[in-house]
Protein backbone atom coordinates (compact mmCIF):
# COMPACT_ATOMS: atom_id res chain seq x y z
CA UNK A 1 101.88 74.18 -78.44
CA UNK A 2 100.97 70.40 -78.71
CA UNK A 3 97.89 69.57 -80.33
CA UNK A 4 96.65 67.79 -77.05
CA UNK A 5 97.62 70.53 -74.91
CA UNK A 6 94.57 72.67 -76.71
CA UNK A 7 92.31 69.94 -75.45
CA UNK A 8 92.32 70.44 -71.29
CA UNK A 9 90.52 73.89 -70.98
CA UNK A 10 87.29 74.40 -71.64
CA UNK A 11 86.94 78.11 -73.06
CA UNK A 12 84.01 80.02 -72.58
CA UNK A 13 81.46 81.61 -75.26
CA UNK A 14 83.72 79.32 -77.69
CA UNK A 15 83.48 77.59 -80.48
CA UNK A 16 85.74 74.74 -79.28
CA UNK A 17 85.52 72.34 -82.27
CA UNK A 18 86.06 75.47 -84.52
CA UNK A 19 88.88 76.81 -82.11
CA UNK A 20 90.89 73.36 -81.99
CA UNK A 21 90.85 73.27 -85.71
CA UNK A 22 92.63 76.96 -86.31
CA UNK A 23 93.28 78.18 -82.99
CA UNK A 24 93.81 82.15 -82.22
CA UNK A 25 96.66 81.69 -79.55
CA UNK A 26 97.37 85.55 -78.26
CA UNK A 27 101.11 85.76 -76.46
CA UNK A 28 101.39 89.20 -74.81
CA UNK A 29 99.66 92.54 -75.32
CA UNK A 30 101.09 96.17 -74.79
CA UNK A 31 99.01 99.53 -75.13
CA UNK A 32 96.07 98.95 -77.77
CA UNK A 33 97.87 95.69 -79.70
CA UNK A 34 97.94 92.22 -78.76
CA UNK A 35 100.49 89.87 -80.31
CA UNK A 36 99.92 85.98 -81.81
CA UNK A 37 102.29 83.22 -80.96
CA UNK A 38 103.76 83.42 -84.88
CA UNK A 39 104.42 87.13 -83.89
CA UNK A 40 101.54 88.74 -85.31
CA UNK A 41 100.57 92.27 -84.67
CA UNK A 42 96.68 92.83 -83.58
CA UNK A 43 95.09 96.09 -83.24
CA UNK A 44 92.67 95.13 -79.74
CA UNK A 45 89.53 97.29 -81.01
CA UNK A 46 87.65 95.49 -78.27
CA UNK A 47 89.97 96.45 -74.93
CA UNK A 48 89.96 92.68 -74.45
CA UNK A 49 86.32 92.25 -73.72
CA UNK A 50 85.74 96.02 -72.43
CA UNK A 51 87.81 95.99 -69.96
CA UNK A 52 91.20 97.13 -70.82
CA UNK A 53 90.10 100.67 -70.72
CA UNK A 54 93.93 101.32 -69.91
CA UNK A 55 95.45 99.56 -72.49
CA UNK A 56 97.22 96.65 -72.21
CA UNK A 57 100.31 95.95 -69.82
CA UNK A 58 100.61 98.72 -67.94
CA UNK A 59 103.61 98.99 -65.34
CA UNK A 60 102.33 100.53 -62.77
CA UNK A 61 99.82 98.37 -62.19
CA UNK A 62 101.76 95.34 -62.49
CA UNK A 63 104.43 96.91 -59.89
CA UNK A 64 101.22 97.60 -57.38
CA UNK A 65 99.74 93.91 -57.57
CA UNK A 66 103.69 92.84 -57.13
CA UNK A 67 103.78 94.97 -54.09
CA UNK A 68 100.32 93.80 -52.94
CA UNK A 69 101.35 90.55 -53.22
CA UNK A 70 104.61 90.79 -50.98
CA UNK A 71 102.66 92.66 -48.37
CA UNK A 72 99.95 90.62 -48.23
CA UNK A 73 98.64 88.54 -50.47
CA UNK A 74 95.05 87.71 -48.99
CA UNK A 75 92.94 88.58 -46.80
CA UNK A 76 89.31 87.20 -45.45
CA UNK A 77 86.69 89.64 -46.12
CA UNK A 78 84.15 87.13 -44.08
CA UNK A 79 84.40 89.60 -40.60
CA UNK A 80 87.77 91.20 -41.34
CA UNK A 81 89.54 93.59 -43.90
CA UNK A 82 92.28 94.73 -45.61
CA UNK A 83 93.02 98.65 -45.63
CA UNK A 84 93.38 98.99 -49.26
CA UNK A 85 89.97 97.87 -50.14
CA UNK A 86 88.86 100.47 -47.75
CA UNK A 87 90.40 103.11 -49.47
CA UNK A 88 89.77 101.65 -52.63
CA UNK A 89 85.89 101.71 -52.07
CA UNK A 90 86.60 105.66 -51.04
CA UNK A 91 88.42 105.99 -54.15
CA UNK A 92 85.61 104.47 -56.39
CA UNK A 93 82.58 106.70 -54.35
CA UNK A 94 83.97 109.57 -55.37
CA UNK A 95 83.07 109.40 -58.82
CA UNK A 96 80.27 107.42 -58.38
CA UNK A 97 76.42 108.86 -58.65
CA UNK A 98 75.78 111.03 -56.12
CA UNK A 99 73.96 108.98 -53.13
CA UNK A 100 75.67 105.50 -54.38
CA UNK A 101 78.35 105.44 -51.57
CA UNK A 102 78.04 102.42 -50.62
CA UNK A 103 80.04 99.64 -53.10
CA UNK A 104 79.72 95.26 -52.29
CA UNK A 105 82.48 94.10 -53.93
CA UNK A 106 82.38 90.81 -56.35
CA UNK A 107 84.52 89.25 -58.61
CA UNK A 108 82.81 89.53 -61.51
CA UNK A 109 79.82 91.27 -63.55
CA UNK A 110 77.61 88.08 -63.05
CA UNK A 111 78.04 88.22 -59.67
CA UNK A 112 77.61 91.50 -59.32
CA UNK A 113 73.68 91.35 -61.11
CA UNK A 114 73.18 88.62 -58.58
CA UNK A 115 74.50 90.23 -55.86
CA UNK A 116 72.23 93.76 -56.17
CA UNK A 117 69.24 90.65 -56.83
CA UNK A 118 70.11 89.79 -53.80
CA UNK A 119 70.62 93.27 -52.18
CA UNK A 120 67.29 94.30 -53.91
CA UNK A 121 65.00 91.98 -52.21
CA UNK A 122 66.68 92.21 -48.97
CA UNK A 123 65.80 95.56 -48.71
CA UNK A 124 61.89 95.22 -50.05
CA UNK A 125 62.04 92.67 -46.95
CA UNK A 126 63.34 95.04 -44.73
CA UNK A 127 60.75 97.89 -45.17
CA UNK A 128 58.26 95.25 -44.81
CA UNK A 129 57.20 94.75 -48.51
CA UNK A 130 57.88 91.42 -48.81
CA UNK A 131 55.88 90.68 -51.78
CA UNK A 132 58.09 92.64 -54.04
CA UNK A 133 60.19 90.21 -55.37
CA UNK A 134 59.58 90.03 -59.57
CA UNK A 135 62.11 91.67 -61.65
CA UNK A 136 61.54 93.33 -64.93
CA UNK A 137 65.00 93.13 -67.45
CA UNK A 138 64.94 94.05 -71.24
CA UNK A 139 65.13 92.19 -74.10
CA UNK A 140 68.87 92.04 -76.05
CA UNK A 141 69.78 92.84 -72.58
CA UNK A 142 73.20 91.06 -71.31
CA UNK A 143 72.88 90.49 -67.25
CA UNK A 144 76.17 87.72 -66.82
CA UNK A 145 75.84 84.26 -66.57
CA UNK A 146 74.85 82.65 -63.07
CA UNK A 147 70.95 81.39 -62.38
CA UNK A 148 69.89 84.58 -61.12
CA UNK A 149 71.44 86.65 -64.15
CA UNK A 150 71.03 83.99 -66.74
CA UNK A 151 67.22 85.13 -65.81
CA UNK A 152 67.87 88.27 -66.78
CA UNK A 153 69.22 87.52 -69.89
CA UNK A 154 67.42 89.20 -73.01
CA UNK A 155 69.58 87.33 -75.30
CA UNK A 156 67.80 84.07 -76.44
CA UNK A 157 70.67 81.79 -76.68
CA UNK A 158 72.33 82.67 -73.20
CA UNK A 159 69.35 81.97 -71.62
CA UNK A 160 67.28 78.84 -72.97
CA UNK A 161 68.34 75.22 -72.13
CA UNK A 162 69.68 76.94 -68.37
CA UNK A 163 67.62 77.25 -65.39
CA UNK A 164 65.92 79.87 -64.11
CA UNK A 165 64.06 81.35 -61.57
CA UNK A 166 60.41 82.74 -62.32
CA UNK A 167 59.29 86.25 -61.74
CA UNK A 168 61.21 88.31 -64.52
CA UNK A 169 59.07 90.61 -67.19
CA UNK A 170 60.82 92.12 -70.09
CA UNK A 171 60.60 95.80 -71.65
CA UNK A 172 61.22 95.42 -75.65
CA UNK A 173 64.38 95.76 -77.35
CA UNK A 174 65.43 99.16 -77.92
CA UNK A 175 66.71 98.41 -81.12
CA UNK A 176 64.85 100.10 -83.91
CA UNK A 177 66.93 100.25 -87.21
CA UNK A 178 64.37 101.41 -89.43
CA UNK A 179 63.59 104.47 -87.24
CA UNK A 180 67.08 105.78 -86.31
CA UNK A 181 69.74 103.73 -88.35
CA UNK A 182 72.76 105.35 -88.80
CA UNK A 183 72.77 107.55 -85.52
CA UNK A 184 75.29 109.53 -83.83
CA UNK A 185 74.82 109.46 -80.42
CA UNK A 186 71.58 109.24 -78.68
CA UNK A 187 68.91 107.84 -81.32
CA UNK A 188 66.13 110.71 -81.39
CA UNK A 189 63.63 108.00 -81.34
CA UNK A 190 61.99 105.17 -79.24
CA UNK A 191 61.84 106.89 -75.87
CA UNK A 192 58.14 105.56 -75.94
CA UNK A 193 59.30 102.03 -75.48
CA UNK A 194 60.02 103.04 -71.88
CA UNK A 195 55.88 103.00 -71.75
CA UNK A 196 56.31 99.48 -71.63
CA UNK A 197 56.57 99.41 -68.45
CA UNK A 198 53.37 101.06 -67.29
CA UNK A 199 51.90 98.23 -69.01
CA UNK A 200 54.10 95.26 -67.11
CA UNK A 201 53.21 97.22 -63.61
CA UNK A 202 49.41 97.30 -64.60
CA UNK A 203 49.55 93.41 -65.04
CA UNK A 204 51.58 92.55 -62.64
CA UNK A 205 50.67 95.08 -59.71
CA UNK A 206 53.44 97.21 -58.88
CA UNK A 207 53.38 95.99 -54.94
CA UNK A 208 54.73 93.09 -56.47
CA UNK A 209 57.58 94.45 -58.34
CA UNK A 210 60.98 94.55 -56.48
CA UNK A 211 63.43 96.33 -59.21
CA UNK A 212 64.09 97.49 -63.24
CA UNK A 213 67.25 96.61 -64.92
CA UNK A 214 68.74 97.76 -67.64
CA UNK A 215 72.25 98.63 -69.42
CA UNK A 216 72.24 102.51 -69.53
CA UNK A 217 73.98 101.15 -73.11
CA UNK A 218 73.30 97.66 -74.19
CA UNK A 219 76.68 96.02 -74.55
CA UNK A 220 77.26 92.56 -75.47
CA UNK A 221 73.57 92.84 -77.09
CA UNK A 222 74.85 94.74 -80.14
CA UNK A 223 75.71 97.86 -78.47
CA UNK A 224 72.74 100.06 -78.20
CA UNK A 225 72.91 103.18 -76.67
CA UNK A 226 69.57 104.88 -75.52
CA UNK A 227 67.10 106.54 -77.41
CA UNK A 228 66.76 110.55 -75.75
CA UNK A 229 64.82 110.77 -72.69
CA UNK A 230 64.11 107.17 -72.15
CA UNK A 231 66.62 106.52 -69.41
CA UNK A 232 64.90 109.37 -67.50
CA UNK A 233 61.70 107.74 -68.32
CA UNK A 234 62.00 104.75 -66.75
CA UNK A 235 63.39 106.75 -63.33
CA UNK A 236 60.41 108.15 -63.09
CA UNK A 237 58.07 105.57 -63.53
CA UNK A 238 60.07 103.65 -61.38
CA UNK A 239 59.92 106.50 -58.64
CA UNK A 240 56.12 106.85 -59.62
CA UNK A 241 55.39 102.95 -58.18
CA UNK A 242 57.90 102.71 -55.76
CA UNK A 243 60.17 99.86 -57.90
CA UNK A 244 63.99 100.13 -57.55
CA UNK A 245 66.36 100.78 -60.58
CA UNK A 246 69.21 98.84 -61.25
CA UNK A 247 71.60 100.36 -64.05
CA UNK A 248 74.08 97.25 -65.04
CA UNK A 249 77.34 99.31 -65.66
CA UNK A 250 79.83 96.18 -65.94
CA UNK A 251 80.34 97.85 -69.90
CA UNK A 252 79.48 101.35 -69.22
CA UNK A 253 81.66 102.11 -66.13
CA UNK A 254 84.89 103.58 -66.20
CA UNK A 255 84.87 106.18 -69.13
CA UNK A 256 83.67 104.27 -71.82
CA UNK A 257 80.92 106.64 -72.74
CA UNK A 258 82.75 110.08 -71.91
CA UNK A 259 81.87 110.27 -68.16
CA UNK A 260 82.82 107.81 -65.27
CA UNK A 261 79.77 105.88 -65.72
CA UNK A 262 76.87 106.27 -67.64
CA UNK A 263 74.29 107.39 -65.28
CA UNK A 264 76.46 110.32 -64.69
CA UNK A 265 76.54 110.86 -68.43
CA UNK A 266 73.18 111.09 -68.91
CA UNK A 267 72.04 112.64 -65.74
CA UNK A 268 70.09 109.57 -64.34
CA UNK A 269 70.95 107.81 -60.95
CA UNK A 270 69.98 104.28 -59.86
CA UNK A 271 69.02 102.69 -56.81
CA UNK A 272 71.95 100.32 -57.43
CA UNK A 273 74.66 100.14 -60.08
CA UNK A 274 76.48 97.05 -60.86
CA UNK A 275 80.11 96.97 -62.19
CA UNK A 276 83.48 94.80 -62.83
CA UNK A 277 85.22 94.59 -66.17
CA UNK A 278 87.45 98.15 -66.28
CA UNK A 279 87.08 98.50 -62.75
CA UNK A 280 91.16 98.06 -62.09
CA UNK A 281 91.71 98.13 -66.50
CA UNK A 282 90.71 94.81 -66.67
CA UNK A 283 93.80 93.56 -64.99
CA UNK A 284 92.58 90.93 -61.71
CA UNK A 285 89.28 89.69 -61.53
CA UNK A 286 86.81 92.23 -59.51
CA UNK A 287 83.22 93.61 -59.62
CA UNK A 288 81.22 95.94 -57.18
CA UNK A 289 77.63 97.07 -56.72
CA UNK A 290 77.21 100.34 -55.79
CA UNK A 291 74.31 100.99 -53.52
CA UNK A 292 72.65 103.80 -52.47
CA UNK A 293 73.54 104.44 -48.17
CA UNK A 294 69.50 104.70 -46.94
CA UNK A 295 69.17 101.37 -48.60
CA UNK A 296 72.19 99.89 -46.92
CA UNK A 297 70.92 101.21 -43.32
CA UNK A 298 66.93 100.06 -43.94
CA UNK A 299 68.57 96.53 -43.86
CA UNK A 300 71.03 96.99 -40.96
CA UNK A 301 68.20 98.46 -39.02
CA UNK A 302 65.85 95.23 -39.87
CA UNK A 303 68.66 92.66 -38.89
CA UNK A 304 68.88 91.35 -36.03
CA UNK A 305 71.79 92.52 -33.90
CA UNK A 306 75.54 90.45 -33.68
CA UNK A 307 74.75 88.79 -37.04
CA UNK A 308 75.74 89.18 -40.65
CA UNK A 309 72.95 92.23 -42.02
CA UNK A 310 72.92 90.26 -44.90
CA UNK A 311 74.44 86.59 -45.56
CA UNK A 312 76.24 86.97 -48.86
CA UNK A 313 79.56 87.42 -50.06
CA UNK A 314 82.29 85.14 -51.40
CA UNK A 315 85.95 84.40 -50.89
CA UNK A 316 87.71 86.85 -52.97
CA UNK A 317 85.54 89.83 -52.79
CA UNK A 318 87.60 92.70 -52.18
CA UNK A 319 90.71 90.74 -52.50
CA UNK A 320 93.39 93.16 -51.47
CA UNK A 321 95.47 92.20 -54.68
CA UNK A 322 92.35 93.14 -56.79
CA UNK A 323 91.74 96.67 -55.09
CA UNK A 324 95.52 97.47 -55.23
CA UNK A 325 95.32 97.03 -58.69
CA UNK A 326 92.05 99.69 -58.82
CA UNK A 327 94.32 102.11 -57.12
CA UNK A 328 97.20 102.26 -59.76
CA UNK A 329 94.44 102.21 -62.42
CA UNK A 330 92.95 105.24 -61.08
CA UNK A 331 95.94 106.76 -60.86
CA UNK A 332 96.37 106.39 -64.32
CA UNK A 333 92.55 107.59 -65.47
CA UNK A 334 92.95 110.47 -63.35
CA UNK A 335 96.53 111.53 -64.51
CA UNK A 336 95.56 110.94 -68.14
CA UNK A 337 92.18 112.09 -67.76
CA UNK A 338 91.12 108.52 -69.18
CA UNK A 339 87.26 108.79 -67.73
CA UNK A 340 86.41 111.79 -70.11
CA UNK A 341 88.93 111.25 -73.08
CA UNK A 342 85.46 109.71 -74.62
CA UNK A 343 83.58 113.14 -74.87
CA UNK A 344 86.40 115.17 -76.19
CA UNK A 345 88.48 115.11 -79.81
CA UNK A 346 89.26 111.58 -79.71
CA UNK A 347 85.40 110.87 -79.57
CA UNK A 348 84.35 112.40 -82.26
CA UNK A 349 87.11 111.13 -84.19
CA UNK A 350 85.97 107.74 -83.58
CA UNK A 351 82.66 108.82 -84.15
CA UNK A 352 83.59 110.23 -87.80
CA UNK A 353 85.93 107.34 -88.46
CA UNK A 354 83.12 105.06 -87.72
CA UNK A 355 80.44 106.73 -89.82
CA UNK A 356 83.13 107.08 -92.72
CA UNK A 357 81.69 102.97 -93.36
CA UNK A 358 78.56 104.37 -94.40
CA UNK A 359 79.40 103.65 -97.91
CA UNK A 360 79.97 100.11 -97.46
CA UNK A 361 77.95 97.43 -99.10
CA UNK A 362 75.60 94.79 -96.94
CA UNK A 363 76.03 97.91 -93.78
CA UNK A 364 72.41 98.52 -92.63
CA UNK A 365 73.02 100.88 -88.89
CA UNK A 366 75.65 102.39 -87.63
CA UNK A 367 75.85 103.80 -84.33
CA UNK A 368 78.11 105.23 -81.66
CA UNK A 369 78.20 106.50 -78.03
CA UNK A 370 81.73 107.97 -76.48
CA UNK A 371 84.44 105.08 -76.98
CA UNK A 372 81.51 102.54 -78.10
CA UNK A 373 80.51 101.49 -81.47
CA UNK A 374 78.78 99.07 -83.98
CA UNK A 375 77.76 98.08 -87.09
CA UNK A 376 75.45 95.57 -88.37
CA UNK A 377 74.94 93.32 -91.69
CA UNK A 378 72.29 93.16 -93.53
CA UNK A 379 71.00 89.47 -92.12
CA UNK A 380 71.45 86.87 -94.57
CA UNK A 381 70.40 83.71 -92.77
CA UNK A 382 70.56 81.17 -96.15
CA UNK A 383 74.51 81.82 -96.48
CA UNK A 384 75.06 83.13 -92.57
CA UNK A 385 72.57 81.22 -90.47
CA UNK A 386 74.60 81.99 -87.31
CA UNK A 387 75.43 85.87 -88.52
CA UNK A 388 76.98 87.80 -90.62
CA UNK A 389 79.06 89.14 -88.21
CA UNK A 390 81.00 85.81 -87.16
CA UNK A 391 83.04 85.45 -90.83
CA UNK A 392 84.07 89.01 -91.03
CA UNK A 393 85.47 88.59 -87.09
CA UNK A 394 87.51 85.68 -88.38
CA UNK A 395 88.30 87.49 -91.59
CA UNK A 396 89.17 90.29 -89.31
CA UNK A 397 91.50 89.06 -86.95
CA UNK A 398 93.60 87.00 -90.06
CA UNK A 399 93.86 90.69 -91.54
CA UNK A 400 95.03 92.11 -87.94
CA UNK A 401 91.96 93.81 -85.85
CA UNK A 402 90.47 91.78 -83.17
CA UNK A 403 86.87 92.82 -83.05
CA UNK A 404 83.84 91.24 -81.52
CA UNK A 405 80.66 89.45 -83.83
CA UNK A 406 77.28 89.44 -81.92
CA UNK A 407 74.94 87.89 -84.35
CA UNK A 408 75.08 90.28 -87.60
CA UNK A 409 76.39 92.72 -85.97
CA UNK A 410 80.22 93.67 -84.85
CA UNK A 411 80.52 95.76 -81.64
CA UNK A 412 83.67 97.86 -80.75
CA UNK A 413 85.45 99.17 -77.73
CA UNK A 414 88.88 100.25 -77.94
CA UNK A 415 91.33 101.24 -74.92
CA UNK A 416 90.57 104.46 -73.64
CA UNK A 417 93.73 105.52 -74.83
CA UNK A 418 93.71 104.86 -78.68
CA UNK A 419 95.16 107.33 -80.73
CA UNK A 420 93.80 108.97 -84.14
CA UNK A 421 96.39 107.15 -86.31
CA UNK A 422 94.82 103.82 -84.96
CA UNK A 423 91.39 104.45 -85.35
CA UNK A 424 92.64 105.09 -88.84
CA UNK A 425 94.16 101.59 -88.67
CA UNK A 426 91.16 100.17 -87.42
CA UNK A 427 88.39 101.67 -89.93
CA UNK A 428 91.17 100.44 -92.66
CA UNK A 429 91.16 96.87 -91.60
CA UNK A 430 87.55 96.69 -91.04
CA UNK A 431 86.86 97.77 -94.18
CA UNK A 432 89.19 95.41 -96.26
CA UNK A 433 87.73 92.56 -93.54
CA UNK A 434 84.25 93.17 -95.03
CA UNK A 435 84.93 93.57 -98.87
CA UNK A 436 87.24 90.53 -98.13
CA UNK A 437 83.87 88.41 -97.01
CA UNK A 438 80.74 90.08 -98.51
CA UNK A 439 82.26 91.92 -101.46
């Protein structure tokens, strides 16, 4: 490519001065590789940006959005509808939480934590509580980018300098190294921070508080999974003042911790559940909320008759392309059993491949959940003010494994359908990646 040609699109979460001078230009992708423009071999330990729970490329997919496309390639969702979002919507409910039968498509996970904002406080409004309309998040939470997600972010830099709207609390971060560093699974401790929250309703009066969020598993925060019991915790303080809870599964959903989505994995169900990323592998833009159906009906029966129940949407939501591609995906997680490959052998592979870093120098946690894992650096802000984590990314992609650097940590996610022989690839290139950097 051109030098100037580099110049025209603006990526996001980038670096673009660092970018333009040693650009990472990625040509095509099959199964869990990607593949440079010099012709480069790269093991994808990060299913894109955990999404390509299918792995990469996969035909039949490609020949259903081809077919899509010559049948029809759009339809409005704005008082019409396409049949295959309809039975793509049936599709998706049955392995949904049991009660959340009701999905609002989106396009993307941002939109879908504004949309089930949105769906939240329609419904206080419709049972006549009107004042509930605050929002309590969690810090090193990661809620998507728009104004009403952005304030929902728990993670410092995606949030200041943007604006916001007022009314959001935070529970603390349910990080806690020094107590359960180097966990398998659920940590045993720190269900207590879910207490928290007793303490935000107290302050703030509960008939004031319209809904919880949280990641069952915090993703892009460093991924975190949840200390034992503390999911269940905040249900039932939430059920205890009347306060909806939101589980943001844009990372969670679709396998990636053993079960279709987390709040089936660990027994908890939500008011609402937000998705996107794997939703169709990752492969046309599309999110959905799933909402529970007596909360869906309390606002039809509040609006007023011959008018939208509630005036939302956008253009492409529940583009017929999209939800043709979610069909052929599910085909493929149910024929390869993709959305419980994460609980079985391969999972505790990965989880023993993982731990096998213990030994490493500067490694301070390591900690796993399904298909999910992470590591993180011993912070050394004098040499790495931005991270540790950013150099041994770079290091790590010139040496062949594309992995992902949040702060001094480095968070993985691999295809659903990795095999042993490259998680052995992957723990082998990690580790050369760090001894390469740190020593």
């Amino acid at each position: 490519m051109k030098e100037a040609s580099l110049h025209n699109w603006w990526q996001p979460f980038t670096n673009v001065r660092g970018f333009r001078a040693n650009p990472r230009l990625i040509e095509r992708a099959e199964g869990c590789f990607v593949y440079t423009s010099d012709g480069r071999e790269i093991l994808d330990i990060t299913a894109g940006l955990w999404c390509a729970n299918l792995g990469h490329s996969r035909k039949e997919v490609a020949d259903a959005v081809h077919a899509q496309l010559m049948q029809m390639d759009f339809c409005p969702p704005f008082q019409f509808g396409s049949p295959v979002t309809f039975r793509f919507a049936e599709k998706l409910v049955e392995y949904a939480p049991e009660g959340l039968n009701r999905v609002f498509f989106t396009n993307s996970g941002s939109e879908s934590v504004d949309t089930a904002m949105k769906i939240a406080t329609a419904y206080q409004r419709a049972r006549g509580k009107a004042t509930k309309t605050r929002f309590v998040a969690r810090e090193r939470g990661y809620h998507g980018v728009n104004v009403g997600s952005t304030s929902l972010q728990g993670i410092t830099n995606n949030r200041k300098g943007f604006p916001t709207i007022d009314g959001v609390d935070f529970l603390p971060d349910p990080l806690d190294i020094a107590s359960n560093a180097f966990s398998r699974g659920l940590p045993e401790k720190g269900a207590d921070k879910a207490n928290v929250l007793e303490q935000i309703i107290a302050f703030r009066g509960a008939e004031n508080i319209c809904a919880v969020i949280v990641e069952p598993v915090v993703g892009a925060g460093g991924m975190v999974p949840p200390p034992q019991s503390y999911l269940a915790a905040l249900r039932a303080i939430c059920d205890k003042h009347d306060i909806l809870l939101i589980f943001d599964e844009v990372v969670t959903g679709f396998g990636r911790t053993g079960s279709a989505f987390a709040s089936v994995e660990f027994g908890v169900t939500p008011d609402l559940m937000t998705t996107a990323k794997a939703i169709n592998g990752g492969t046309v833009p599309m999110g959905g909320v799933f909402i529970k159906e007596d909360i869906q009906q309390t606002i039809f029966e509040a609006a007023p008759a011959g008018v939208p129940e509630i005036f939302h949407g956008n253009t492409y939501a529940g583009a017929p392309v999209a939800a043709a591609a979610g069909l052929a995906a599910f085909e493929i997680y149910e024929r390869e059993g993709l959305l419980t490959r994460a609980s079985g052998p391969i999972g505790r592979y990965w989880e023993d491949a993982l731990h096998s870093l213990r030994d490493v120098p500067h490694l301070i946690d390591i900690r796993n959940y399904g298909l999910l894992g992470a590591i993180t650096f011993a912070p050394n802000p004098a040499e790495y003010p931005t991270g540790v984590g950013v150099p041994v990314h770079n290091r790590c992609f010139e040496n062949g494994l594309l992995c992902r650097a949040v702060g001094d940590n480095m968070v993985m996610s691999p295809p659903l359908t990795i095999q042993e022989s490259e998680i052995d690839l992957f723990v082998k290139r990690l580790r050369q990646s760090i001894v390469d950097v740190l020593g």
